[in-house]
Protein backbone atom coordinates (compact mmCIF):
# COMPACT_ATOMS: atom_id res chain seq x y z
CA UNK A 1 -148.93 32.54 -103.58
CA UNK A 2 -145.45 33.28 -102.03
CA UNK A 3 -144.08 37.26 -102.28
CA UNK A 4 -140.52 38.11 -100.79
CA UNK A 5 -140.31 39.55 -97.39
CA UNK A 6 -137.78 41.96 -98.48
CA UNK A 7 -136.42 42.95 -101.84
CA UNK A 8 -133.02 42.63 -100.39
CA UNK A 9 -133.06 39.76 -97.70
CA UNK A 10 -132.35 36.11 -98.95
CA UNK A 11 -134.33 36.25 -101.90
CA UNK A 12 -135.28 32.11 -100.62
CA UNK A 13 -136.93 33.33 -98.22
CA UNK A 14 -140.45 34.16 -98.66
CA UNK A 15 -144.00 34.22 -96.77
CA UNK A 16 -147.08 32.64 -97.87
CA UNK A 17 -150.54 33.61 -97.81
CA UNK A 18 -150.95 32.93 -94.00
CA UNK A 19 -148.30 34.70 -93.33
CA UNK A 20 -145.61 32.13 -92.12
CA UNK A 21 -142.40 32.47 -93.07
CA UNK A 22 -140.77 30.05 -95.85
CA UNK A 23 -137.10 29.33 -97.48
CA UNK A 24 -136.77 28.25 -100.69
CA UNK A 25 -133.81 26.43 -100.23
CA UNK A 26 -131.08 24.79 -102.84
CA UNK A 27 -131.91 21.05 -104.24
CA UNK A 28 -128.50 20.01 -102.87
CA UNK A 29 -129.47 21.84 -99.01
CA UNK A 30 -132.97 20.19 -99.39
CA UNK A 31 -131.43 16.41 -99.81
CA UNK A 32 -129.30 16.57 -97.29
CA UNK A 33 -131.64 17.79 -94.60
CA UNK A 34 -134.51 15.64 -95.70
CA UNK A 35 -131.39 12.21 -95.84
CA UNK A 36 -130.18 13.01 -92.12
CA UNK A 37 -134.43 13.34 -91.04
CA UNK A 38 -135.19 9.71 -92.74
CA UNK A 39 -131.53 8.47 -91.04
CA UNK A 40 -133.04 9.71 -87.56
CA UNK A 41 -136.91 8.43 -88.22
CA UNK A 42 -135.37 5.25 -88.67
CA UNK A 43 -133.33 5.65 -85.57
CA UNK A 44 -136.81 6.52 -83.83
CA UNK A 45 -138.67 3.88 -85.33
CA UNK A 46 -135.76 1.18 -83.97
CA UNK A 47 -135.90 2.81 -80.57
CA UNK A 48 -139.35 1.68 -80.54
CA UNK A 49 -139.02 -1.92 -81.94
CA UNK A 50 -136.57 -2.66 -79.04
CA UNK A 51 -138.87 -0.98 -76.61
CA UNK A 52 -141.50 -3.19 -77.88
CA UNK A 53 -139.18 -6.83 -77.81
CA UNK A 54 -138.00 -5.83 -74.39
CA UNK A 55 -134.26 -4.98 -75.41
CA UNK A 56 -131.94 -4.64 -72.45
CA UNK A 57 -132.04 -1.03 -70.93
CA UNK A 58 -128.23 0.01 -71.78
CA UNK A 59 -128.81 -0.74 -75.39
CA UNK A 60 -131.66 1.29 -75.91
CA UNK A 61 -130.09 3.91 -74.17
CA UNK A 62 -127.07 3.85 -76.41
CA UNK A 63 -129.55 3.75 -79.29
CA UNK A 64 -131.39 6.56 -77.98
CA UNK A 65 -128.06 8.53 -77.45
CA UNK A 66 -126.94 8.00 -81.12
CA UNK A 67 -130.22 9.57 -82.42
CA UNK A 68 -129.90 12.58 -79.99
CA UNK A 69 -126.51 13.25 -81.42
CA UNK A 70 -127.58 12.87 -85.55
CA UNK A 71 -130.55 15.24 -84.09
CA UNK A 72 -127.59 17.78 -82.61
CA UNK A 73 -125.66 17.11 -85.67
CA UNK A 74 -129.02 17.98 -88.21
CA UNK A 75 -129.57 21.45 -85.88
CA UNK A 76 -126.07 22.41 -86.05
CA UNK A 77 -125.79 21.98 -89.83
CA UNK A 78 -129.82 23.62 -90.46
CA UNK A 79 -128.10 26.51 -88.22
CA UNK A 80 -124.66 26.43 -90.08
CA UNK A 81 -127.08 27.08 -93.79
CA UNK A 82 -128.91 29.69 -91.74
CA UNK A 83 -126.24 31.92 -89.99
CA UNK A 84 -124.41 32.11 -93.67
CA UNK A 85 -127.59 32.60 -95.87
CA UNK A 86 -130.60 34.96 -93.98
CA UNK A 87 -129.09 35.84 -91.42
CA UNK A 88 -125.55 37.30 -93.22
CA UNK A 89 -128.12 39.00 -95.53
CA UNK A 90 -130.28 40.35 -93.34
CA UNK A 91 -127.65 42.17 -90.91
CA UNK A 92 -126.20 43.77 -94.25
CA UNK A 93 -129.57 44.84 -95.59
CA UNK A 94 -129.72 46.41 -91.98
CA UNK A 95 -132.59 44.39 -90.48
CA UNK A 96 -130.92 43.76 -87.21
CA UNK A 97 -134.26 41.64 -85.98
CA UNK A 98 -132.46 38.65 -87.16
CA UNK A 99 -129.86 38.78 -85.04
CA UNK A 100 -132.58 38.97 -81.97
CA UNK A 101 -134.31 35.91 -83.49
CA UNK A 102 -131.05 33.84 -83.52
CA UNK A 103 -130.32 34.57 -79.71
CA UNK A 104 -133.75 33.14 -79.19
CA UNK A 105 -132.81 29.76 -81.35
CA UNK A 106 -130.03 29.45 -79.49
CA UNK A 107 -130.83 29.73 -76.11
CA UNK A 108 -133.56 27.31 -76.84
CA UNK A 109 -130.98 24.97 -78.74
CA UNK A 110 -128.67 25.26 -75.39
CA UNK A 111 -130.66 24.40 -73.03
């Protein structure tokens, strides 16, 4: 059973029974993030197939360079929904947490 975390905060985002934070989040949000995860599984999976048949080092490396960028590019737009849904509500329903938490994300995300 789900129950808001607050009233006013980004009524998608919720917490379950165990206490971990959730997001509902819009069908339209939802495709898109799950379409650029299968696009960089598949990346993954090919990065191993050409491991396995020996492909030439500089080709797996440009391989493995593409999927690191559609990762970047999947962070920056997961971040983008984010910083204009929770967090924008948060700050203005005064829980200023939020912005702590995001400083965290992105000093991980930069390093």
């Amino acid at each position: 059973m789900n129950r808001a975390i607050q009233d006013n905060c980004c009524s998608r985002q919720t917490e379950n029974c165990c206490g971990t934070r959730m997001k509902e989040r819009s069908q339209e949000e939802y495709k898109d993030l799950i379409n650029r995860l299968s696009r960089i599984e598949g990346q993954i999976r090919g990065l191993k197939r050409m491991v396995e048949e020996g492909a030439y080092c500089p080709d797996i490396l440009n391989q493995s360079a593409a999927a690191s960028a559609a990762l970047s590019s999947f962070n920056r737009v997961l971040m983008s929904n984010h910083i204009k849904s929770c967090v924008i509500d948060d700050v203005r329903a005064g829980n200023d947490e939020t912005v702590e938490e995001l400083l965290g994300v992105l000093q991980k995300l930069m390093k």
